[in-house]
PDB file of N, CA and C in Angstrom:
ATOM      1  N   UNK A   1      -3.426 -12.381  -2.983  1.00  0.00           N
ATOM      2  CA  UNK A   1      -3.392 -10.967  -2.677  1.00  0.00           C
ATOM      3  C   UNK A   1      -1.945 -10.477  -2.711  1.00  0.00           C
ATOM      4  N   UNK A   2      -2.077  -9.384  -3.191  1.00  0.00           N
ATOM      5  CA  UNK A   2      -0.282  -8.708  -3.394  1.00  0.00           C
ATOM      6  C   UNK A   2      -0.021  -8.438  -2.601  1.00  0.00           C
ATOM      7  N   UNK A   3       1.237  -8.771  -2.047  1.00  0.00           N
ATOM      8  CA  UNK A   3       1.890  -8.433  -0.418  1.00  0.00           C
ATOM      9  C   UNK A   3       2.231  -7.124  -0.125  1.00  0.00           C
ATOM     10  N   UNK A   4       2.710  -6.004  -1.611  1.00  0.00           N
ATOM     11  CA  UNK A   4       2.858  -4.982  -1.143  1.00  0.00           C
ATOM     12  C   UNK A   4       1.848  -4.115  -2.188  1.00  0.00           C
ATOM     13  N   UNK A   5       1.609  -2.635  -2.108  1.00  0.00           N
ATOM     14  CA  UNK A   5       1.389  -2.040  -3.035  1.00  0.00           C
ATOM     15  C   UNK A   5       2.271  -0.086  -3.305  1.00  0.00           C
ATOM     16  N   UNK A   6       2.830  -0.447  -4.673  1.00  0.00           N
ATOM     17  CA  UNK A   6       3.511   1.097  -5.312  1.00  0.00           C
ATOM     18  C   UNK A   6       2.551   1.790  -6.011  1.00  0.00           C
ATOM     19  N   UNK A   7       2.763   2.854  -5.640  1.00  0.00           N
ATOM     20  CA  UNK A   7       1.602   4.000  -6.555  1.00  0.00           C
ATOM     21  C   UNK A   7       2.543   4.244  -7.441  1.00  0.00           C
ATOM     22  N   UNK A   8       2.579   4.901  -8.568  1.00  0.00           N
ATOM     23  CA  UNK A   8       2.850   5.832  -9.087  1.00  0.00           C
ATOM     24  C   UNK A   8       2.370   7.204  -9.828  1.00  0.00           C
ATOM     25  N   UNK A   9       2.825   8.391  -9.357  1.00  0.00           N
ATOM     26  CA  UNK A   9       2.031   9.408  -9.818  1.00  0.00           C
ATOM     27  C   UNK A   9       2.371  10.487 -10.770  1.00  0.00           C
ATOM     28  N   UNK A  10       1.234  10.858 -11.525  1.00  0.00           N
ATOM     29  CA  UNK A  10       2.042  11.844 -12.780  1.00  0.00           C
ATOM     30  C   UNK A  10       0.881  12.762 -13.019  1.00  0.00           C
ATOM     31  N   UNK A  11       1.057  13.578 -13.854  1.00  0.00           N
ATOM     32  CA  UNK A  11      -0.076  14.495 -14.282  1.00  0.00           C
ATOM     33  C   UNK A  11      -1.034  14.125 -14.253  1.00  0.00           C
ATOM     34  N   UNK A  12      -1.453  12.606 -15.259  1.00  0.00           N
ATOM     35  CA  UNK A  12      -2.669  12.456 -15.682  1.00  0.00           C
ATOM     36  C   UNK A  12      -2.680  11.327 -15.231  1.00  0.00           C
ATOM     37  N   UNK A  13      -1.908  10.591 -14.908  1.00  0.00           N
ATOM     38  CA  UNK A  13      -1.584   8.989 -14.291  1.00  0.00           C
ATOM     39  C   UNK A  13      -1.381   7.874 -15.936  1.00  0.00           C
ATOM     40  N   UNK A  14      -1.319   8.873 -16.908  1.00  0.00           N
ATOM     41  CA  UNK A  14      -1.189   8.085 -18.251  1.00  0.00           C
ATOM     42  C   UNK A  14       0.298   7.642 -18.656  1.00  0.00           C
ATOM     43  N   UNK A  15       1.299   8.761 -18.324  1.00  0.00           N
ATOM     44  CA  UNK A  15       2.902   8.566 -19.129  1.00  0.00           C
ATOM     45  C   UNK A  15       3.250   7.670 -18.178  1.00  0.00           C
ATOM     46  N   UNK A  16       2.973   7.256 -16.945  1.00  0.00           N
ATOM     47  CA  UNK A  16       3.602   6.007 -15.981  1.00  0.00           C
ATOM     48  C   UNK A  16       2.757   4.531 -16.451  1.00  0.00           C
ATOM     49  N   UNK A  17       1.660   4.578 -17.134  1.00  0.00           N
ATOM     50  CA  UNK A  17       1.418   3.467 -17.252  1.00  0.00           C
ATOM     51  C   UNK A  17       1.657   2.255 -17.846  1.00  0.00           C
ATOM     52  N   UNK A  18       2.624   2.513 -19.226  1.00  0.00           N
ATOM     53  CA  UNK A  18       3.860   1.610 -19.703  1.00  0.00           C
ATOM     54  C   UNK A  18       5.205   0.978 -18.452  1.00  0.00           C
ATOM     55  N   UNK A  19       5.581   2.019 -17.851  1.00  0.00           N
ATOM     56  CA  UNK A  19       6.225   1.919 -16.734  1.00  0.00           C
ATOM     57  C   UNK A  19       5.975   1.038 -15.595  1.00  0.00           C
ATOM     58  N   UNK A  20       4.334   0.920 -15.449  1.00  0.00           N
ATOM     59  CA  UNK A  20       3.511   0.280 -14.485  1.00  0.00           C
ATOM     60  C   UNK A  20       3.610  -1.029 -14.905  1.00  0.00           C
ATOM     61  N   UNK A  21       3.472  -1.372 -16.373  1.00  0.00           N
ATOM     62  CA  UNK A  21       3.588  -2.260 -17.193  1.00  0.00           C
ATOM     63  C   UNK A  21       5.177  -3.507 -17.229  1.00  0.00           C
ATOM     64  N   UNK A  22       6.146  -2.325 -16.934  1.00  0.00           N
ATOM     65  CA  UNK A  22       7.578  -2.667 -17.175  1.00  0.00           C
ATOM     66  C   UNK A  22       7.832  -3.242 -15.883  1.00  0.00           C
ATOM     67  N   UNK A  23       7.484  -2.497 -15.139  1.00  0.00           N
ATOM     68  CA  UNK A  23       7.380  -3.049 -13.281  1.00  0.00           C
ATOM     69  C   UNK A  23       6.906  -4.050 -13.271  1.00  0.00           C
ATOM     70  N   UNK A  24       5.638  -4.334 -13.251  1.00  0.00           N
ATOM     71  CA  UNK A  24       4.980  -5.318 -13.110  1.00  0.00           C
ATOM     72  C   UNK A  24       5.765  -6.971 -13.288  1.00  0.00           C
ATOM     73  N   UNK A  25       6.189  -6.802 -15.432  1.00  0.00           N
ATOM     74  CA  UNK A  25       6.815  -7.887 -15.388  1.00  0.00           C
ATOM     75  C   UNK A  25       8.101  -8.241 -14.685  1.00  0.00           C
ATOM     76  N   UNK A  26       8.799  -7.026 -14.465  1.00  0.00           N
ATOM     77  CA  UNK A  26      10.178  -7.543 -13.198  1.00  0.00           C
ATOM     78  C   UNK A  26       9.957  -7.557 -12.235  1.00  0.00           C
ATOM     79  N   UNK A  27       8.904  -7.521 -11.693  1.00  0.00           N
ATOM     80  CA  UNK A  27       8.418  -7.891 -10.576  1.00  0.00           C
ATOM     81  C   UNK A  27       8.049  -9.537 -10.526  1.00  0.00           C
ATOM     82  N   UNK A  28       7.296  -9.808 -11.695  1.00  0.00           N
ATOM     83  CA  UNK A  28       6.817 -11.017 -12.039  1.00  0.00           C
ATOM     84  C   UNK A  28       8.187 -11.973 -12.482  1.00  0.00           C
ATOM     85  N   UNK A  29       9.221 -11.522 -12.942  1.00  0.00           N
ATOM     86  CA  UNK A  29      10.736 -12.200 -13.160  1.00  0.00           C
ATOM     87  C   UNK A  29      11.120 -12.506 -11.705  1.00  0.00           C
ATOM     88  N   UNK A  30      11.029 -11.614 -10.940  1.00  0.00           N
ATOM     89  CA  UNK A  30      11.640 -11.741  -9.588  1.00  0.00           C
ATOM     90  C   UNK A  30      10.802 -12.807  -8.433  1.00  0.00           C
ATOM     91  N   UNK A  31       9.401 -13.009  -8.656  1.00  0.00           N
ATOM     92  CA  UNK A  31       9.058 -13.799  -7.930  1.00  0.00           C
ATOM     93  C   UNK A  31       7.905 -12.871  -7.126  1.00  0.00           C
ATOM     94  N   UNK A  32       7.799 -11.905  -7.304  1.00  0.00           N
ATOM     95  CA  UNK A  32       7.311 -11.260  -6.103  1.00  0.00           C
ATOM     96  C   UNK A  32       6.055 -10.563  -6.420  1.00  0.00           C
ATOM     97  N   UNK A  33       5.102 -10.270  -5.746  1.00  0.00           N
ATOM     98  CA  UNK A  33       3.699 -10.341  -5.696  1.00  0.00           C
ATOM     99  C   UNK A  33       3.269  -8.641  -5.037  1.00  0.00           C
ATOM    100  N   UNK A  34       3.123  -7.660  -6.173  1.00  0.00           N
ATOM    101  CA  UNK A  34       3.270  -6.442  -5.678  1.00  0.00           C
ATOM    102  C   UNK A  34       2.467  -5.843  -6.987  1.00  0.00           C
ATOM    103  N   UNK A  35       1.067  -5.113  -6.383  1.00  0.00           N
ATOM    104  CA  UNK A  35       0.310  -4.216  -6.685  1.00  0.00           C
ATOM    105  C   UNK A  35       0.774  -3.325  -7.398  1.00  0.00           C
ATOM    106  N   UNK A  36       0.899  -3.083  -8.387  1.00  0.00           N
ATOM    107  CA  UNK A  36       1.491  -1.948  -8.746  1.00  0.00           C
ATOM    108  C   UNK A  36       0.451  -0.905  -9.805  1.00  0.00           C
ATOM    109  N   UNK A  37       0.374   0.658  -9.268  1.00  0.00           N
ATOM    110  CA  UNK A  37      -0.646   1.064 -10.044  1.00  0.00           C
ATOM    111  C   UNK A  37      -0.114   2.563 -10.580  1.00  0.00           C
ATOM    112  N   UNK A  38      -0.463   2.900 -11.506  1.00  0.00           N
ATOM    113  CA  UNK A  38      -0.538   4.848 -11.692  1.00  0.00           C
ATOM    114  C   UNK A  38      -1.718   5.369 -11.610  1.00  0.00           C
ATOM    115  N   UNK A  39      -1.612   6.975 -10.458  1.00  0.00           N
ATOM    116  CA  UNK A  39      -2.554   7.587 -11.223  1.00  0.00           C
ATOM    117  C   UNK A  39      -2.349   9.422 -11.181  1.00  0.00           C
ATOM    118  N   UNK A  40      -3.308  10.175 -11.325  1.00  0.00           N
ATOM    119  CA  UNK A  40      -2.803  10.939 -11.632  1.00  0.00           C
ATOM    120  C   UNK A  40      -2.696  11.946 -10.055  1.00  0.00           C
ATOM    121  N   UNK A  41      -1.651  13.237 -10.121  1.00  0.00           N
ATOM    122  CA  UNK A  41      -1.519  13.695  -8.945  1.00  0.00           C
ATOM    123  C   UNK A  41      -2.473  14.392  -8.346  1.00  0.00           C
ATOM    124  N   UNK A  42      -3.950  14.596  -8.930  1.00  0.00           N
ATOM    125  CA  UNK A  42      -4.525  15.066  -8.151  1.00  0.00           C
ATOM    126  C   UNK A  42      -5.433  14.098  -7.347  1.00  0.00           C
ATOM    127  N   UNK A  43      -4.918  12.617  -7.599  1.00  0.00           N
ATOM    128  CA  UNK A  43      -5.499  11.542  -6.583  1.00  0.00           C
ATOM    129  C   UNK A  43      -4.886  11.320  -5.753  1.00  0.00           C
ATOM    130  N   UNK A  44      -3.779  11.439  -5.617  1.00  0.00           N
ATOM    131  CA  UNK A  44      -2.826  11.496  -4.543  1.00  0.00           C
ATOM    132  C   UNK A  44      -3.115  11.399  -3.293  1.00  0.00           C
ATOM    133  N   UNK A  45      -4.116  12.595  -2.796  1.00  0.00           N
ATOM    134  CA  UNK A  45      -4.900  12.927  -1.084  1.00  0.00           C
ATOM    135  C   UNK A  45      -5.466  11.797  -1.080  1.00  0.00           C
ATOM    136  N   UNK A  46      -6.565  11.309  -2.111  1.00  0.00           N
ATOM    137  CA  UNK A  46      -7.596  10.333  -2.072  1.00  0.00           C
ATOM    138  C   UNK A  46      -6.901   9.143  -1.482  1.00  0.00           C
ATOM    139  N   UNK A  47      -5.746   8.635  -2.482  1.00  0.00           N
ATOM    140  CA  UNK A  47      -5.011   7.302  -2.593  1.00  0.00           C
ATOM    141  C   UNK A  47      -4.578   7.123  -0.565  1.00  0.00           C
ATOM    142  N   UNK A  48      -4.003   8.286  -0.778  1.00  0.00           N
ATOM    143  CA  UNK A  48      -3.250   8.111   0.632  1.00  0.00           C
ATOM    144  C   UNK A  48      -3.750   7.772   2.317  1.00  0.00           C
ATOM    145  N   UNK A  49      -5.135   8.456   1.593  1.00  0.00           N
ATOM    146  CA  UNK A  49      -5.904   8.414   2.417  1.00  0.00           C
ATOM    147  C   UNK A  49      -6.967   7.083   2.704  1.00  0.00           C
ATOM    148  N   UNK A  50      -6.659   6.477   2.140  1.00  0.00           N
ATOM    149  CA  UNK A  50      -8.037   5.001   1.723  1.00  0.00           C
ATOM    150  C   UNK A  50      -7.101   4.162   2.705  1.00  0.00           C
ATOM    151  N   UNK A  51      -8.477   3.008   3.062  1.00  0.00           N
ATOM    152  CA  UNK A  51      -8.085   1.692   3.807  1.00  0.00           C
ATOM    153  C   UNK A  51      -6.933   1.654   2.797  1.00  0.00           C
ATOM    154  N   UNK A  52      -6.581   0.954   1.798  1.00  0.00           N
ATOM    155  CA  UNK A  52      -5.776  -0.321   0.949  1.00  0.00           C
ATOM    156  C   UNK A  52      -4.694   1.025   0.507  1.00  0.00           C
ATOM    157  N   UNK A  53      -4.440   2.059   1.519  1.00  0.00           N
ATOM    158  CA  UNK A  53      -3.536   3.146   0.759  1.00  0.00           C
ATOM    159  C   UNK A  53      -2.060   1.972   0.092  1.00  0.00           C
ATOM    160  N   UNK A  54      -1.446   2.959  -0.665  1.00  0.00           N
ATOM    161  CA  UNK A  54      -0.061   2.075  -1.223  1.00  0.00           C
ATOM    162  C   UNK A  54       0.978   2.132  -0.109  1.00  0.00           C
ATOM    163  N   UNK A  55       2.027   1.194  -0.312  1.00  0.00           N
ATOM    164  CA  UNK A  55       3.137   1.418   0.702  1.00  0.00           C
ATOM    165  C   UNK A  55       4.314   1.971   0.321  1.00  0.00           C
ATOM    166  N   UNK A  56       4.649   2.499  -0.782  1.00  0.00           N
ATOM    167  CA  UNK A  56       5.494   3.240  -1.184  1.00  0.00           C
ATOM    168  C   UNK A  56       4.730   4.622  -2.479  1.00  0.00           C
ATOM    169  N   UNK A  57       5.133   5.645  -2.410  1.00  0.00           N
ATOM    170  CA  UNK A  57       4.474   6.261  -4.038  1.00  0.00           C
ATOM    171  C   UNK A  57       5.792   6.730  -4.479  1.00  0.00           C
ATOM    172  N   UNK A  58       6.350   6.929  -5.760  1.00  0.00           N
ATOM    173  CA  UNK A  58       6.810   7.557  -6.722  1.00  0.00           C
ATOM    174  C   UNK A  58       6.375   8.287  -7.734  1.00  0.00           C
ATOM    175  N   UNK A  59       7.205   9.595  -7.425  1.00  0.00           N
ATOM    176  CA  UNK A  59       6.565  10.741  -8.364  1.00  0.00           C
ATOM    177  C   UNK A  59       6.804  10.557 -10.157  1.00  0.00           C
ATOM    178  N   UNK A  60       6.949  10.844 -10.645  1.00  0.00           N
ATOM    179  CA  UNK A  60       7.032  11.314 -11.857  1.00  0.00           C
ATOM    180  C   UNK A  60       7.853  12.273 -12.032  1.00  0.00           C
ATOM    181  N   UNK A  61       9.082  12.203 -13.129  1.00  0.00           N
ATOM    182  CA  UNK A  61       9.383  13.748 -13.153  1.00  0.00           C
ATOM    183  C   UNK A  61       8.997  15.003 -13.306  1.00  0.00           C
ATOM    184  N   UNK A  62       7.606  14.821 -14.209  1.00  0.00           N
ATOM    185  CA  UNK A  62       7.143  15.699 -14.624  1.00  0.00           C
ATOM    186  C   UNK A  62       5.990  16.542 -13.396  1.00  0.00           C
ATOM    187  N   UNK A  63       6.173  15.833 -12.322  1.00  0.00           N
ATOM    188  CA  UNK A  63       5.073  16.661 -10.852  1.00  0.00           C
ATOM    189  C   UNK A  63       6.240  16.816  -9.932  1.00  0.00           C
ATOM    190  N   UNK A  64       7.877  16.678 -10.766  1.00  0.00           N
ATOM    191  CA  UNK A  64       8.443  16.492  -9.152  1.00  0.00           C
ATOM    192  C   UNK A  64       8.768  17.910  -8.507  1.00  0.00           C
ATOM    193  N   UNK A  65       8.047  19.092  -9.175  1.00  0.00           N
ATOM    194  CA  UNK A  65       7.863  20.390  -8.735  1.00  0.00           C
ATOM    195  C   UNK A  65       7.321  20.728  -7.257  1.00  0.00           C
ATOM    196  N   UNK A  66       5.462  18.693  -7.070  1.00  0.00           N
ATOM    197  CA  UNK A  66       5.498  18.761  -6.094  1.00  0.00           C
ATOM    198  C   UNK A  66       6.100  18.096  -4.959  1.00  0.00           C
ATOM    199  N   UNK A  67       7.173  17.731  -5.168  1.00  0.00           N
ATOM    200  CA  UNK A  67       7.487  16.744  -4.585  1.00  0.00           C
ATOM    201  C   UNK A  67       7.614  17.230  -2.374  1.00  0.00           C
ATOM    202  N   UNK A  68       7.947  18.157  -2.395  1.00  0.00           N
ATOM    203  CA  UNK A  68       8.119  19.471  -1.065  1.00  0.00           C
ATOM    204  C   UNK A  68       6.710  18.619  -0.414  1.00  0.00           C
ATOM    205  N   UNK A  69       5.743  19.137  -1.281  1.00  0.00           N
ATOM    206  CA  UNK A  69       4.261  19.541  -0.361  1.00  0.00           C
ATOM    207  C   UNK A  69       4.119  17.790  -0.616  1.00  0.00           C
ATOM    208  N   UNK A  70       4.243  16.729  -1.632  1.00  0.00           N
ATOM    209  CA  UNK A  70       3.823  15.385  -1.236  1.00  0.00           C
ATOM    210  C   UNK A  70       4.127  14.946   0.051  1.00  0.00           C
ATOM    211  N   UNK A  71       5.588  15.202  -0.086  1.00  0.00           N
ATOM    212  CA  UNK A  71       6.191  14.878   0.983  1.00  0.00           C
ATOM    213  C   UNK A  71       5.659  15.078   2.428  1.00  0.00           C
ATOM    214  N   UNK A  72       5.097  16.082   2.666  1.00  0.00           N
ATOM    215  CA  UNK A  72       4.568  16.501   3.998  1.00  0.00           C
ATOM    216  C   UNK A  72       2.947  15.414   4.482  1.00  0.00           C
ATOM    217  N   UNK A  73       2.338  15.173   3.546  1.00  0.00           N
ATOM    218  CA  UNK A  73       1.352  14.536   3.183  1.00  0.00           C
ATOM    219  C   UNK A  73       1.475  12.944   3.239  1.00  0.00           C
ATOM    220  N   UNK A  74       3.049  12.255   2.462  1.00  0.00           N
ATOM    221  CA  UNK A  74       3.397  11.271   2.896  1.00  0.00           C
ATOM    222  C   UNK A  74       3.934  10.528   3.979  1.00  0.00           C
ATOM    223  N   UNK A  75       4.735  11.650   4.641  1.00  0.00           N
ATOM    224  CA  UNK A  75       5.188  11.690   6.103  1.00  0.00           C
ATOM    225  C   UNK A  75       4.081  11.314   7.408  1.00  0.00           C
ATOM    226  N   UNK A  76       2.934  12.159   7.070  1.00  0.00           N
ATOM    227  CA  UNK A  76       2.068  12.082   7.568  1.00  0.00           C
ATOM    228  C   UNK A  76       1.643  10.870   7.773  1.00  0.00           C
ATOM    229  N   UNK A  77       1.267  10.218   6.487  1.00  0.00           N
ATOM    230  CA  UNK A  77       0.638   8.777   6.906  1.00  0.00           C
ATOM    231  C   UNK A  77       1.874   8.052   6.498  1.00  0.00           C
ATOM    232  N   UNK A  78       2.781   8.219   6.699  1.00  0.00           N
ATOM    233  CA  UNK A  78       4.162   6.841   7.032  1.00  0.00           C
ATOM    234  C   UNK A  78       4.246   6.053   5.838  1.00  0.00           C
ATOM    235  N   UNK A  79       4.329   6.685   4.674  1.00  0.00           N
ATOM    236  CA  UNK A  79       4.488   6.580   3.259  1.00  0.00           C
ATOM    237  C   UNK A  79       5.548   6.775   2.933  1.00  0.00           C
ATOM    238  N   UNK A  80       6.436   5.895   2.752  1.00  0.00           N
ATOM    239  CA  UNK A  80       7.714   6.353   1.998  1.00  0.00           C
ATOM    240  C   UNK A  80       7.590   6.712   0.225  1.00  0.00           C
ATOM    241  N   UNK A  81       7.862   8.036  -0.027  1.00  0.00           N
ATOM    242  CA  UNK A  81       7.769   8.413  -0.786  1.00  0.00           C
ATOM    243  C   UNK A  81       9.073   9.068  -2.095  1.00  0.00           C
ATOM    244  N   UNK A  82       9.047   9.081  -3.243  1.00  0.00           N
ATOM    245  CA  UNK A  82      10.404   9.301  -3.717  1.00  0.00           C
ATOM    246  C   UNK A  82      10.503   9.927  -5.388  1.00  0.00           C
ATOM    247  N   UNK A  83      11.022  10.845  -5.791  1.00  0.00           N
ATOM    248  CA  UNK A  83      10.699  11.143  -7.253  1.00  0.00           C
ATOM    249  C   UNK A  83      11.100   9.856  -7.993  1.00  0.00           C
ATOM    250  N   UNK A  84      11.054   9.719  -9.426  1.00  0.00           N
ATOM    251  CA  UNK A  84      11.807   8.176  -9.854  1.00  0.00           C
ATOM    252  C   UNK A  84      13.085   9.218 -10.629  1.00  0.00           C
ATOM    253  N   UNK A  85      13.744   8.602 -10.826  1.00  0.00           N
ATOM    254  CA  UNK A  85      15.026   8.667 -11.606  1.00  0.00           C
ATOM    255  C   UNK A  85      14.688   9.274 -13.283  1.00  0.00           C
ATOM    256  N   UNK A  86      15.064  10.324 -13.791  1.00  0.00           N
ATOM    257  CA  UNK A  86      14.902  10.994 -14.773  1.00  0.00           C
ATOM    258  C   UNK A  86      15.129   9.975 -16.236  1.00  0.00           C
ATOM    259  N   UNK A  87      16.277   9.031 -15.823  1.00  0.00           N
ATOM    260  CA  UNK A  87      16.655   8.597 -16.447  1.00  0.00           C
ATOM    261  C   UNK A  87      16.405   7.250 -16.939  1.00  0.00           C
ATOM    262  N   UNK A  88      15.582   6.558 -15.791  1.00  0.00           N
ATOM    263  CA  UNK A  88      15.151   5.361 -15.556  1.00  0.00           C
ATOM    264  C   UNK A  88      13.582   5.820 -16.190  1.00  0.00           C
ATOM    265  N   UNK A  89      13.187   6.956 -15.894  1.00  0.00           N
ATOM    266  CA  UNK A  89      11.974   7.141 -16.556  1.00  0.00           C
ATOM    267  C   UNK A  89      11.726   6.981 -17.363  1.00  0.00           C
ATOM    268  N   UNK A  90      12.816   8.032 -18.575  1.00  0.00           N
ATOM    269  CA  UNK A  90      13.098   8.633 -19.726  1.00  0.00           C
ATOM    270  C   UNK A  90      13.036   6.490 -20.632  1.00  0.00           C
ATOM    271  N   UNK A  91      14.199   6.105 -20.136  1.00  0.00           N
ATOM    272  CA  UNK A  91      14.256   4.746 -20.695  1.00  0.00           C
ATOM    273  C   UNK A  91      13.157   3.722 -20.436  1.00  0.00           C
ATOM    274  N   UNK A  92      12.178   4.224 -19.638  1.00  0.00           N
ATOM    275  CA  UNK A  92      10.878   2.784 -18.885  1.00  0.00           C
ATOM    276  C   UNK A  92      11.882   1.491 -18.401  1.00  0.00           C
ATOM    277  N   UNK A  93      12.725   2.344 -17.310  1.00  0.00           N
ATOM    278  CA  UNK A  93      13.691   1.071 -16.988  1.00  0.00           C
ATOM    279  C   UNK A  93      12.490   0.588 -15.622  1.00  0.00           C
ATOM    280  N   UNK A  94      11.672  -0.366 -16.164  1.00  0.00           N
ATOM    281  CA  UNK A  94      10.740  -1.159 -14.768  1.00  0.00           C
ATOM    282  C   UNK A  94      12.020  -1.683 -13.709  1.00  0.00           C
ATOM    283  N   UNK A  95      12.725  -2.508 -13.885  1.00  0.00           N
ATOM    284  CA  UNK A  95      13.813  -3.287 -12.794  1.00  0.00           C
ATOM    285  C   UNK A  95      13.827  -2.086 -12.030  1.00  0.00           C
ATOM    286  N   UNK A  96      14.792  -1.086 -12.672  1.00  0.00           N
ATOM    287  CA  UNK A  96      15.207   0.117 -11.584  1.00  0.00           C
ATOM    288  C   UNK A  96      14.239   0.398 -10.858  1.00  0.00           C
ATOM    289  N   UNK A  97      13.626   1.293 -11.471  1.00  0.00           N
ATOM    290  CA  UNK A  97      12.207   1.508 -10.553  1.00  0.00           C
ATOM    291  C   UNK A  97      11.937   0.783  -9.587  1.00  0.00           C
ATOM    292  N   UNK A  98      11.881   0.007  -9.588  1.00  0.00           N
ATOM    293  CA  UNK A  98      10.967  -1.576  -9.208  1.00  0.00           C
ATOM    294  C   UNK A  98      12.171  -1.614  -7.714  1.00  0.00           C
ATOM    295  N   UNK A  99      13.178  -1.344  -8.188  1.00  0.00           N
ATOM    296  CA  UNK A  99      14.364  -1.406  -6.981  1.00  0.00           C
ATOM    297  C   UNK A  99      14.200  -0.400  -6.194  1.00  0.00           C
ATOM    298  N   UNK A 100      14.257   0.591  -6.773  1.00  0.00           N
ATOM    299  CA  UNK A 100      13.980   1.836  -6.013  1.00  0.00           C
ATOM    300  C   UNK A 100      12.541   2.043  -4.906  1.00  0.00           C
ATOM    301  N   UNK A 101      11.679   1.642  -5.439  1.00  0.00           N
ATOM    302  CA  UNK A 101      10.389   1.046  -4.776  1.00  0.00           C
ATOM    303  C   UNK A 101      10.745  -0.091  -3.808  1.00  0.00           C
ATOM    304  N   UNK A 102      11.238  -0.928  -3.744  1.00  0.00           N
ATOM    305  CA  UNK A 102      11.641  -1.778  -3.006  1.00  0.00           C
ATOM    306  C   UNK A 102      12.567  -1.240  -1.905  1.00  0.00           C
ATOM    307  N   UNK A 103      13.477  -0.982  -2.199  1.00  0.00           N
ATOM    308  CA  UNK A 103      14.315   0.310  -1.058  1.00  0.00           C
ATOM    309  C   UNK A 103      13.602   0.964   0.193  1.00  0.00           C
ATOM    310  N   UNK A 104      12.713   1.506  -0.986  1.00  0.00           N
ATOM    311  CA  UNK A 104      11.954   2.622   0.194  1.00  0.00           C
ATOM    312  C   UNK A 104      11.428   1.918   0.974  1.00  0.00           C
ATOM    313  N   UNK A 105      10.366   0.688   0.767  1.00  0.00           N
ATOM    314  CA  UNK A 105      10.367  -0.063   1.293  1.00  0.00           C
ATOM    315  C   UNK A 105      11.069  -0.785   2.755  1.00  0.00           C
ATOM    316  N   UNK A 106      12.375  -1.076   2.089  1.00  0.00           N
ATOM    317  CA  UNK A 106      12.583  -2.074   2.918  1.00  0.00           C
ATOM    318  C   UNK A 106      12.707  -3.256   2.949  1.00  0.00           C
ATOM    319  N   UNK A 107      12.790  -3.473   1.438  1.00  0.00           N
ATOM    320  CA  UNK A 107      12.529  -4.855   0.915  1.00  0.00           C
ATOM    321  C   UNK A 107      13.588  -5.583   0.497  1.00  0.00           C
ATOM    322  N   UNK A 108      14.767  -4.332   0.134  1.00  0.00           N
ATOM    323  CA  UNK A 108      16.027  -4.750  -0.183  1.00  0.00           C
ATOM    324  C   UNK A 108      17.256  -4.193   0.185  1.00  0.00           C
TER     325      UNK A 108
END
């Protein structure tokens, strides 16, 4: 069982899923055993809300319009939450990400 789990969220939950992909294996370089999923932002309430919710989410650039109102929603249930890096996106840099997720965390 994966010790932690990252959401990631985007319009459709489709442009993060290479990304999900890139994570995964530096995650899998690093040793470490972490759920990692996309989907899209109007699952967001659902996700957050479930037994197995994630322990960190990252937005997408392209929703980070909502990032205000996630936020209030993530706070709520003790979700550390965070846009990803424009640039780390733009490139599918998984490590970064993957760090940045870890951060929020607490992991590093």
């Amino acid at each position: 069982m994966a010790e932690k789990t990252i959401m990631l969220a985007c319009s459709a939950g489709m442009s993060t899923s290479l990304l999900v992909s890139k994570m995964q294996a530096a995650a899998k370089a690093d040793g470490v055993d972490y759920h990692i999923f996309a989907t899209a932002a109007s699952d967001i309430d659902h996700q957050l809300n479930s037994e197995n919710h994630p322990d960190v989410l990252l937005l997408g650039p392209q929703i980070g319009y909502m990032a205000a109102d996630i936020k209030k929603k993530t706070d709520a249930a003790g979700i550390p939450m965070a846009p990803i890096n424009m640039q780390d996106y733009g490139m599918m840099n998984g490590e970064n990400v993957l760090t940045t997720a870890e951060k929020l965390m607490g992991d590093k």
